[in-house]
Protein backbone atom coordinates (compact mmCIF):
# COMPACT_ATOMS: atom_id res chain seq x y z
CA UNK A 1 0.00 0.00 0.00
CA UNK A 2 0.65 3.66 -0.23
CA UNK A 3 1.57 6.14 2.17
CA UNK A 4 1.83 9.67 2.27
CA UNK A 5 5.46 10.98 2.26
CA UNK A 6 4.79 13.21 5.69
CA UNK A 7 5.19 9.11 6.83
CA UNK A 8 7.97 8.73 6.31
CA UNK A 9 9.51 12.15 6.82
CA UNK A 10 8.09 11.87 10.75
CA UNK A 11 9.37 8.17 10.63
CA UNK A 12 12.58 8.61 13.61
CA UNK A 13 10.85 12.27 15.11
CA UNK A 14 8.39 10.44 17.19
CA UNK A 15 8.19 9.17 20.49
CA UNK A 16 11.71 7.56 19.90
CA UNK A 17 13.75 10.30 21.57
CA UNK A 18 11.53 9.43 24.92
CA UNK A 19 12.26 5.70 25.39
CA UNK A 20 14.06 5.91 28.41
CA UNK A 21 11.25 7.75 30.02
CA UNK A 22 8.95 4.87 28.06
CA UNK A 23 11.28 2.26 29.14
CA UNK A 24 11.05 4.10 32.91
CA UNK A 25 7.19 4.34 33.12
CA UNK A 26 7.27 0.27 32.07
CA UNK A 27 9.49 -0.68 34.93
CA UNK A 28 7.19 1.70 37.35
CA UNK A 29 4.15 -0.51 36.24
CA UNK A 30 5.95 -3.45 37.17
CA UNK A 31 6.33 -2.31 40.87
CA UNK A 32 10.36 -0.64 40.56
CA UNK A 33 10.83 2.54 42.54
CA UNK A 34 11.86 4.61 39.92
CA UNK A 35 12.86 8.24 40.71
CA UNK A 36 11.58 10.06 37.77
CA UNK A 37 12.98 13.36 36.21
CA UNK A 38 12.20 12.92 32.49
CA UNK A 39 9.36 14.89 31.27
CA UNK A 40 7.97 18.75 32.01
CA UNK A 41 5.18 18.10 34.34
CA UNK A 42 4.22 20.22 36.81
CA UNK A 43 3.96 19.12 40.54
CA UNK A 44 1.92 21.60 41.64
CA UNK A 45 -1.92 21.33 41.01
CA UNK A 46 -3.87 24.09 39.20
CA UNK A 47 -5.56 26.21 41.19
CA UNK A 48 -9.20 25.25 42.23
CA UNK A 49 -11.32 28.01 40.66
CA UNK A 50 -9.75 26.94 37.53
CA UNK A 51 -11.02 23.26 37.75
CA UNK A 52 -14.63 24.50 39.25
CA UNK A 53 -14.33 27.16 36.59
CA UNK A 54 -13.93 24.42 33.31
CA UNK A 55 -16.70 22.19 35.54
CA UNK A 56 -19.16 24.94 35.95
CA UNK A 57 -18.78 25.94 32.13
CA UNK A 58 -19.13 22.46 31.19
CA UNK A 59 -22.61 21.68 33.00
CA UNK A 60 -23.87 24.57 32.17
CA UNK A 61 -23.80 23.25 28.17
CA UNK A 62 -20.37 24.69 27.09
CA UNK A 63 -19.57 21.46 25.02
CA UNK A 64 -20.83 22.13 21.50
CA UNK A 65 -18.75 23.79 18.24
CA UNK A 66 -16.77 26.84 18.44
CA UNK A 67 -15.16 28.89 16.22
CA UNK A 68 -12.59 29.06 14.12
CA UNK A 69 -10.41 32.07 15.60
CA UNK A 70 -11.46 31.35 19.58
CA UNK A 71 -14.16 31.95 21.99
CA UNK A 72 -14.40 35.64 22.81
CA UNK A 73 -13.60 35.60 26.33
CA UNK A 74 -10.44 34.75 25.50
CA UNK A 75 -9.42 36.60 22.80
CA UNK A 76 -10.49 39.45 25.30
CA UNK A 77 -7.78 38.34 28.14
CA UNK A 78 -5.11 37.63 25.49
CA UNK A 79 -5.79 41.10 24.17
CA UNK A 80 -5.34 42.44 27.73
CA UNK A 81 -2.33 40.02 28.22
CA UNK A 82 -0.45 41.57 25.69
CA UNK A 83 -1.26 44.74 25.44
CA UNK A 84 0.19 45.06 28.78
CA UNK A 85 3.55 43.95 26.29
CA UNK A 86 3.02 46.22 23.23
CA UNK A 87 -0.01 48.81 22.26
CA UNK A 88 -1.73 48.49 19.30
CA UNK A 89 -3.00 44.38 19.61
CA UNK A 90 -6.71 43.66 18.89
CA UNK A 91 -7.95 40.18 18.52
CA UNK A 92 -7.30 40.41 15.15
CA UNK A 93 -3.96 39.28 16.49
CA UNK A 94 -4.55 35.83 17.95
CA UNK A 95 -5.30 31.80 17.12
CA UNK A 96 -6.73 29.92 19.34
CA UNK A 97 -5.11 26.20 19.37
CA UNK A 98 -5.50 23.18 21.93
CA UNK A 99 -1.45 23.75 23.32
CA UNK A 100 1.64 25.20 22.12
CA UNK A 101 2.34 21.85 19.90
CA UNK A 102 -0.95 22.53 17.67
CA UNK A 103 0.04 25.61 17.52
CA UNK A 104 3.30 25.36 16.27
CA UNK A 105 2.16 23.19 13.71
CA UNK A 106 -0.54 25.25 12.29
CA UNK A 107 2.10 28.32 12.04
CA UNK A 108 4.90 26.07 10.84
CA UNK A 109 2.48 24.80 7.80
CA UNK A 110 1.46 28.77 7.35
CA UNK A 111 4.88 29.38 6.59
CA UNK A 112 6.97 27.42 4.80
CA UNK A 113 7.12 23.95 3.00
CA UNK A 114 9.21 22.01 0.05
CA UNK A 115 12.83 23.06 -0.35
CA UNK A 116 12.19 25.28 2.68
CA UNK A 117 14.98 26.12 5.44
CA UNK A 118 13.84 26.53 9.33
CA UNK A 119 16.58 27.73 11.32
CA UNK A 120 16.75 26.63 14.77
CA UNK A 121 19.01 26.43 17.67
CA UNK A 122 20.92 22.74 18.67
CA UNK A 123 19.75 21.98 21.12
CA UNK A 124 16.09 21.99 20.44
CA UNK A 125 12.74 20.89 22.15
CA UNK A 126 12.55 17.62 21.14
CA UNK A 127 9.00 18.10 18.65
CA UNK A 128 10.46 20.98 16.91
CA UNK A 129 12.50 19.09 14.45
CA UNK A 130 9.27 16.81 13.48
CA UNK A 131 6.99 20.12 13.18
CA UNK A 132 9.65 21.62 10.57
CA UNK A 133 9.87 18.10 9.00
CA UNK A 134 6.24 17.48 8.54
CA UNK A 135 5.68 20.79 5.84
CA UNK A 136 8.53 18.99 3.95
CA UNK A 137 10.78 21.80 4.67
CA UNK A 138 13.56 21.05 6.55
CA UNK A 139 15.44 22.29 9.99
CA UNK A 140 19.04 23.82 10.03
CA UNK A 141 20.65 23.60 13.18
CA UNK A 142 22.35 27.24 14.66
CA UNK A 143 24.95 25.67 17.58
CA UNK A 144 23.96 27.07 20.86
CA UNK A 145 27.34 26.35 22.58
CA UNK A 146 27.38 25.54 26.00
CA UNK A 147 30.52 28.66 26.46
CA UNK A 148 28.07 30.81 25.57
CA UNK A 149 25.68 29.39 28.12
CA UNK A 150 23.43 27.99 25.11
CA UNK A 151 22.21 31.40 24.22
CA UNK A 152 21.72 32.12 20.35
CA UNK A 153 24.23 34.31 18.64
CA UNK A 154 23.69 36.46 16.18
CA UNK A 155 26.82 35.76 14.10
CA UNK A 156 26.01 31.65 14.35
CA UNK A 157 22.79 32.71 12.93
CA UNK A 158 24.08 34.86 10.44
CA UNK A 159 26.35 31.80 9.23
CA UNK A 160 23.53 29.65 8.94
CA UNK A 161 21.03 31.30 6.62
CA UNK A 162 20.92 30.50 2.98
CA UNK A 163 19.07 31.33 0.27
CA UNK A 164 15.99 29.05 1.26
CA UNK A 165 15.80 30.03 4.90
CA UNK A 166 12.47 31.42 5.39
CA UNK A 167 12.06 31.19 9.38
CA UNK A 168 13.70 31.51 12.86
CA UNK A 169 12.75 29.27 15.81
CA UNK A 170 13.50 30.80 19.22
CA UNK A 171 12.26 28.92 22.42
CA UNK A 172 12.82 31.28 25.66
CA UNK A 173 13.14 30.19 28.54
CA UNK A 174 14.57 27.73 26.69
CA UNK A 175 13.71 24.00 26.82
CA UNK A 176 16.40 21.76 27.58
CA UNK A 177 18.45 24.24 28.46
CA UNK A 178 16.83 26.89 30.93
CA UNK A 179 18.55 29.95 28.60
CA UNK A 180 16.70 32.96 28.43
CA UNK A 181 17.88 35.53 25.71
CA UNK A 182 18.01 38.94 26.92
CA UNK A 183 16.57 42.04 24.73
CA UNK A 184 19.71 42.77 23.16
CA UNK A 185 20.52 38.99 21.92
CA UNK A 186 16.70 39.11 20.59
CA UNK A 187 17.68 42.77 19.03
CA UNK A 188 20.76 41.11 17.36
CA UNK A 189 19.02 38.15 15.68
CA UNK A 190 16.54 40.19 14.30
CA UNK A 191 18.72 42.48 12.19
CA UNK A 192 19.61 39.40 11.03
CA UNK A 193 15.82 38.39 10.13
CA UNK A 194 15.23 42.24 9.12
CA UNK A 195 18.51 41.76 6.41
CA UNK A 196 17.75 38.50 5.61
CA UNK A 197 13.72 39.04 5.58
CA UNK A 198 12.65 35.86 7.79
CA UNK A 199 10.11 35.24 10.00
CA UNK A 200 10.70 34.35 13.83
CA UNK A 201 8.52 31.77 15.48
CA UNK A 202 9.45 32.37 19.57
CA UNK A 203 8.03 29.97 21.62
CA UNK A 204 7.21 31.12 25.23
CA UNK A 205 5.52 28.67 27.27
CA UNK A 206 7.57 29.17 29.77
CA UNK A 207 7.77 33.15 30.03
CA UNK A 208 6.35 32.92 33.38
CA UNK A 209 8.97 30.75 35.03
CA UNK A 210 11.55 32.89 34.54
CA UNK A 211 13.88 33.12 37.65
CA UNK A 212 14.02 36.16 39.63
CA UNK A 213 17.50 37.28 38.69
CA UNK A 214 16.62 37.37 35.20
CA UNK A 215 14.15 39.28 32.92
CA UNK A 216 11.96 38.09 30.12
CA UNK A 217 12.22 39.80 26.88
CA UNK A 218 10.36 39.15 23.57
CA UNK A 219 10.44 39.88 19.89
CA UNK A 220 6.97 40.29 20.05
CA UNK A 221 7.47 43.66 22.16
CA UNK A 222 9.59 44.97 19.92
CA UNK A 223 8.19 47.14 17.04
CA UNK A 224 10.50 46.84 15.06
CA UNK A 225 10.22 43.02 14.92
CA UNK A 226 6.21 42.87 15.16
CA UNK A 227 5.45 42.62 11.73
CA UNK A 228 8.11 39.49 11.17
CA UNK A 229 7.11 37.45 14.96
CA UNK A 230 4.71 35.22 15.73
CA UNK A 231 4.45 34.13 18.95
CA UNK A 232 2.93 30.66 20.66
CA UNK A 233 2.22 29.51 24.22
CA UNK A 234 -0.30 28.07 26.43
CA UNK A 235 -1.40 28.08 30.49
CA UNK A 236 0.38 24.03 29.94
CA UNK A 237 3.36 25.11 32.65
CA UNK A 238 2.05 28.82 33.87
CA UNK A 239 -0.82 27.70 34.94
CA UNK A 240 0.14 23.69 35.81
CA UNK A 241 -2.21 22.76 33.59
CA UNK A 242 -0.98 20.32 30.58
CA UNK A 243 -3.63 17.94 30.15
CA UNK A 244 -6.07 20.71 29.62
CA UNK A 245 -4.37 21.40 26.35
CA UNK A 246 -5.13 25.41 25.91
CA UNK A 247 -2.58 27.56 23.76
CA UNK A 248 -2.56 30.32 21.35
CA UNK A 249 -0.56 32.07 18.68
CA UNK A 250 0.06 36.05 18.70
CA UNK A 251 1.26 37.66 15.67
CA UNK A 252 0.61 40.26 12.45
CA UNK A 253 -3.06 40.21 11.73
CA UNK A 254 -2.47 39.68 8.21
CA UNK A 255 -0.85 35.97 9.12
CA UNK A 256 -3.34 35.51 11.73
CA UNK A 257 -6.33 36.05 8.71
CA UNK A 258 -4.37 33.65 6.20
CA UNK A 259 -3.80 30.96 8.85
CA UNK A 260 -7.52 30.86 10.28
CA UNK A 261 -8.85 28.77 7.01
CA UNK A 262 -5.84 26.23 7.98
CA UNK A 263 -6.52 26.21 11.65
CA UNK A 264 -9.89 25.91 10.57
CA UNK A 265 -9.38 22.87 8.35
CA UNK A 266 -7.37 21.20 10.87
CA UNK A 267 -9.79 21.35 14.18
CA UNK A 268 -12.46 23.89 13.50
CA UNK A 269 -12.31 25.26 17.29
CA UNK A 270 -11.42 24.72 20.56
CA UNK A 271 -13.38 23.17 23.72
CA UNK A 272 -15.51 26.32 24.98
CA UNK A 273 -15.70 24.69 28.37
CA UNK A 274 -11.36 24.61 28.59
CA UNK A 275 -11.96 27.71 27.31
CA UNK A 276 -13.58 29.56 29.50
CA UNK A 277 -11.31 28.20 32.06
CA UNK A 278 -8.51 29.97 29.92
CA UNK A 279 -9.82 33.00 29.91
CA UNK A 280 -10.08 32.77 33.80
CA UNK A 281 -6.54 31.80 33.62
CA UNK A 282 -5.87 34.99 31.45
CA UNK A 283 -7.64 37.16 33.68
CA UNK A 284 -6.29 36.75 37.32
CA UNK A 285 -2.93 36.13 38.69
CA UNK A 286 -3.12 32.69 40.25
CA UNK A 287 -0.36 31.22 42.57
CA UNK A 288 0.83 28.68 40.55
CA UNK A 289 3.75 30.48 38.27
CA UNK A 290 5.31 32.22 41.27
CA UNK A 291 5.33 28.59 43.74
CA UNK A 292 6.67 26.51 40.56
CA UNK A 293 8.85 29.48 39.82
CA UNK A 294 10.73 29.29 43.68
CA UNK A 295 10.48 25.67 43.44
CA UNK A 296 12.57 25.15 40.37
CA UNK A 297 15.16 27.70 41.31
CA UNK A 298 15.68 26.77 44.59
CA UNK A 299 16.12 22.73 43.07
CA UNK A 300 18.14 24.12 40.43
CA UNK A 301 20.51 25.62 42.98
CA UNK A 302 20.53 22.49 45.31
CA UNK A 303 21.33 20.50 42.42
CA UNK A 304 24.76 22.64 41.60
CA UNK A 305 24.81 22.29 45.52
CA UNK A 306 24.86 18.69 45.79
CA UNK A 307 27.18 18.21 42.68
CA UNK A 308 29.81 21.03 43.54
CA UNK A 309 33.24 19.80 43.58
CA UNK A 310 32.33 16.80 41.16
CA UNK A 311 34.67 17.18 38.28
CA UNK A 312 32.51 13.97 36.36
CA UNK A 313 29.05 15.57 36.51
CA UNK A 314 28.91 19.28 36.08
CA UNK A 315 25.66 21.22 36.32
CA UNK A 316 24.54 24.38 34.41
CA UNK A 317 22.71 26.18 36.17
CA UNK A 318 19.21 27.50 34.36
CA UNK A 319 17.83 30.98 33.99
CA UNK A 320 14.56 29.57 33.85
CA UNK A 321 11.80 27.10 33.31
CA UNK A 322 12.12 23.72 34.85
CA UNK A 323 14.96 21.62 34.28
CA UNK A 324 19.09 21.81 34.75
CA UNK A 325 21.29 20.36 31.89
CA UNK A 326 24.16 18.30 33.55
CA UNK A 327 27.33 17.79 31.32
CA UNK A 328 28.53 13.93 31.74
CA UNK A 329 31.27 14.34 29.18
CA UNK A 330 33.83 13.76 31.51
CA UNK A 331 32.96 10.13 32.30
CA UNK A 332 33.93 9.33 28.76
CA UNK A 333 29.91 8.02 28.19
CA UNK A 334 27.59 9.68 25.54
CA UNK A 335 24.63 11.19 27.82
CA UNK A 336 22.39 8.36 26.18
CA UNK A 337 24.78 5.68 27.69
CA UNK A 338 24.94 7.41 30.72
CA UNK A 339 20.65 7.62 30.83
CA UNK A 340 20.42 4.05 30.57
CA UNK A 341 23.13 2.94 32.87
CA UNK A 342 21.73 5.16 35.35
CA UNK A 343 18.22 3.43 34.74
CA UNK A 344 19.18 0.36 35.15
CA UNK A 345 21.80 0.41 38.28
CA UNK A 346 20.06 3.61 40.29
CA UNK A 347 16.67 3.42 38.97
CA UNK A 348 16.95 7.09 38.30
CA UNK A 349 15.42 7.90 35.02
CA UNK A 350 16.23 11.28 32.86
CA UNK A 351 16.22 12.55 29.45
CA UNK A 352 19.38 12.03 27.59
CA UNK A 353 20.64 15.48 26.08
CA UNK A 354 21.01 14.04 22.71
CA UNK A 355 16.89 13.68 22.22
CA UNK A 356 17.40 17.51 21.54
CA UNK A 357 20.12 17.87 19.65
CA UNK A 358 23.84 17.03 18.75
CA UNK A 359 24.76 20.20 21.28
CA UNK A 360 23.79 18.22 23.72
CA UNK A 361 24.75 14.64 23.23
CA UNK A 362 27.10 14.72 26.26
CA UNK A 363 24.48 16.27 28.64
CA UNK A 364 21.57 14.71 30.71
CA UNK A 365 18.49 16.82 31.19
CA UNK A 366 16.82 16.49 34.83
CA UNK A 367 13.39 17.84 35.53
CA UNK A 368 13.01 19.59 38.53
CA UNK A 369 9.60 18.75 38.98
CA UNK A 370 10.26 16.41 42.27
CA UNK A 371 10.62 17.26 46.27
CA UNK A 372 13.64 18.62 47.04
CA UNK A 373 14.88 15.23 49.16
CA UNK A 374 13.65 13.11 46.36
CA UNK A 375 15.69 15.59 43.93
CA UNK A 376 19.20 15.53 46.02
CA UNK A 377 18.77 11.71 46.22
CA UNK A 378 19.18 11.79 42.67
CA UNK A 379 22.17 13.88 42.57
CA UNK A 380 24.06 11.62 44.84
CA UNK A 381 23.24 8.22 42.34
CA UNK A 382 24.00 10.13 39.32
CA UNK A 383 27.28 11.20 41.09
CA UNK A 384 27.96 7.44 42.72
CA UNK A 385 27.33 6.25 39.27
CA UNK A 386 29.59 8.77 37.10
CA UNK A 387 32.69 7.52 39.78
CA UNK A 388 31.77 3.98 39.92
CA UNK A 389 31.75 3.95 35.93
CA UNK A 390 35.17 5.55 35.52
CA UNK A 391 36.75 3.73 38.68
CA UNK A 392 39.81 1.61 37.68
CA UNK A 393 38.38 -1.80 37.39
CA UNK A 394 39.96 -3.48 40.35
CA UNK A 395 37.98 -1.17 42.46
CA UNK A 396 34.92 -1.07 40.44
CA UNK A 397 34.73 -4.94 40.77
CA UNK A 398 34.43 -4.70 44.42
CA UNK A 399 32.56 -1.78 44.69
């Protein structure tokens, strides 16, 4: 039989890059205690008047079609969101998806597709390569180098585009690596866009977990970049609330009018009951962002704690969202060797850095999305394991 070529395109971008976490979640089912620090959930529950919110709104009858663009409560709070950001945004501004990963999608298939070029930073979030892949265009990767604490420059970026680049990814806070690109970095790389007349797709899902010693900045806010940046992001990690799967897109109303008939074609509307819930979320400030916010910092610290000293395990510390990259290089394993080692003899499972990108093939990424004892009980196996792996092997067989 036939298949369409998208098949085969996607054929090693699915859930590949996650079997140690699949591999992890198998072994918990079977009754191992498995400390796990894979994946980007939350640990802190959303906040109740959310939950009776999307309950209320579905009893009442909220369950039948919407439309295309989004239910008009929430267009509302995303107006109000960002205009807070940037004057002169109307609703004629905004998508409505179910999460950041429709989202991107949609956009992605707006804007580019055979013989295309998406430039994107190595490492990546692990989807992005299959959402560039799917239009049949296809990803080059812009070295974020771990000297430069994995923050995009401009010159790598300028070295990269050729003549069929058509688009920029950004991702801050950036996911695996907790970099968040200040306003002159973002200034930089878009003279480059301006010269080299590209759009910029910034994800921001996590612009509310930005750590305190560190401030958020956006192409979006920048007028001189509004006309070139779409924006996407949901309440999945602001408002602890992933399963609910509520995201958006922000950018010129122009692209916003010519992507509605695909959004349109693809779902045809969002749940108005999640929706309403969203636009709750929109509306109020809720204590979820600033407790997962403390949380992760305060981990991410402990972590470069715990491992200080350790010249086989070396921790970078984030500047946001929730997970800390730690370089393994040293033991002489790839991170994905290191991953499932560390499964197997510590029961400890992570994310090898290599499921986002080449940059990253010698790191482990660890989710800080666990109690702090649970966390530094982690740091120590991780550490026993690094020296018990590069111990001489007299004294590794009687270790």
């Amino acid at each position: 039989m036939r298949y369409a070529s998208i098949t085969d395109r996607l054929a090693d971008l699915g859930s590949g890059r996650w079997a140690v976490h699949i591999a992890a979640r198998r072994m918990k089912e079977e009754g191992a205690d498995i400390i796990e620090l894979t994946i980007g959930e939350p640990d802190v529950a959303p906040d109740k008047a959310l939950l009776d919110e999307a309950a209320r709104s579905m009893h009442s009858g909220r369950i039948k079609y919407s439309n295309g663009r989004g239910e008009a409560s929430v267009l509302k709070a995303l107006v109000e969101k960002y205009s807070a950001r940037r004057q002169g945004v109307t609703e004629e501004n905004f998508l409505c998806f179910p999460g950041t990963q429709t989202a991107l999608y949609a956009v992605m298939t707006g804007l580019v597709e055979t013989g295309d070029a998406v430039l994107v930073g190595d490492p990546l979030y692990a989807t992005y390569e299959g959402v560039i892949s799917s239009t049949g265009a296809h990803p080059v990767m812009v070295p974020l180098r771990p000297e430069k604490r994995f923050h995009m420059q401009a010159d790598d970026l300028e070295r990269a585009v050729t003549p069929q680049s058509r688009v920029v990814m950004l991702n801050t806070p950036h996911n695996p690596t907790g970099a968040v690109l200040t306003a002159e970095e973002i200034a930089a790389i878009g003279e480059v866009c301006r010269r080299h007349d590209l759009w910029i797709v910034c994800d921001e899902v996590y612009e509310q977990l930005v750590f305190d010693n560190v401030t958020f900045a956006s192409p979006f806010d920048m007028p001189e970049l509004a006309e070139r940046t779409i924006v996407v992001s949901s309440i999945s990690k602001s408002h602890a609330a992933p399963g609910f799967r509520s995201g958006w897109a922000a950018g010129p109303a122009e692209f916003c009018r010519r992507l509605l008939p695909v959004s349109e074609t693809m779902l045809f509307g969002v749940q108005p009951f999640i929706a309403d819930m969203t636009a709750l979320a929109l509306s109020r400030d809720f204590h979820m962002a600033p407790t997962m916010r403390a949380n992760y910092r305060r981990r991410a610290v402990l972590a470069e704690e715990a491992l200080a000293g350790d010249n086989l395990v070396r921790p970078m510390l984030p500047e946001g969202g929730m997970f800390i990259l730690l370089d393994v290089s040293a033991t002489g394993l790839t991170g994905l060797d290191f991953a499932w080692e560390l499964l197997r003899q510590e029961k400890v499972a992570v994310m090898p850095g290599v499921s986002f990108g080449e940059q990253a093939s010698g790191f482990l990424r660890i989710s800080l999305t666990v109690p702090d004892d649970v966390l530094l009980v982690a740091m120590k196996r991780i550490s026993d394991l690094a020296h018990r792996l590069t111990a001489p092997a007299g004294r590794r067989a009687t270790a």
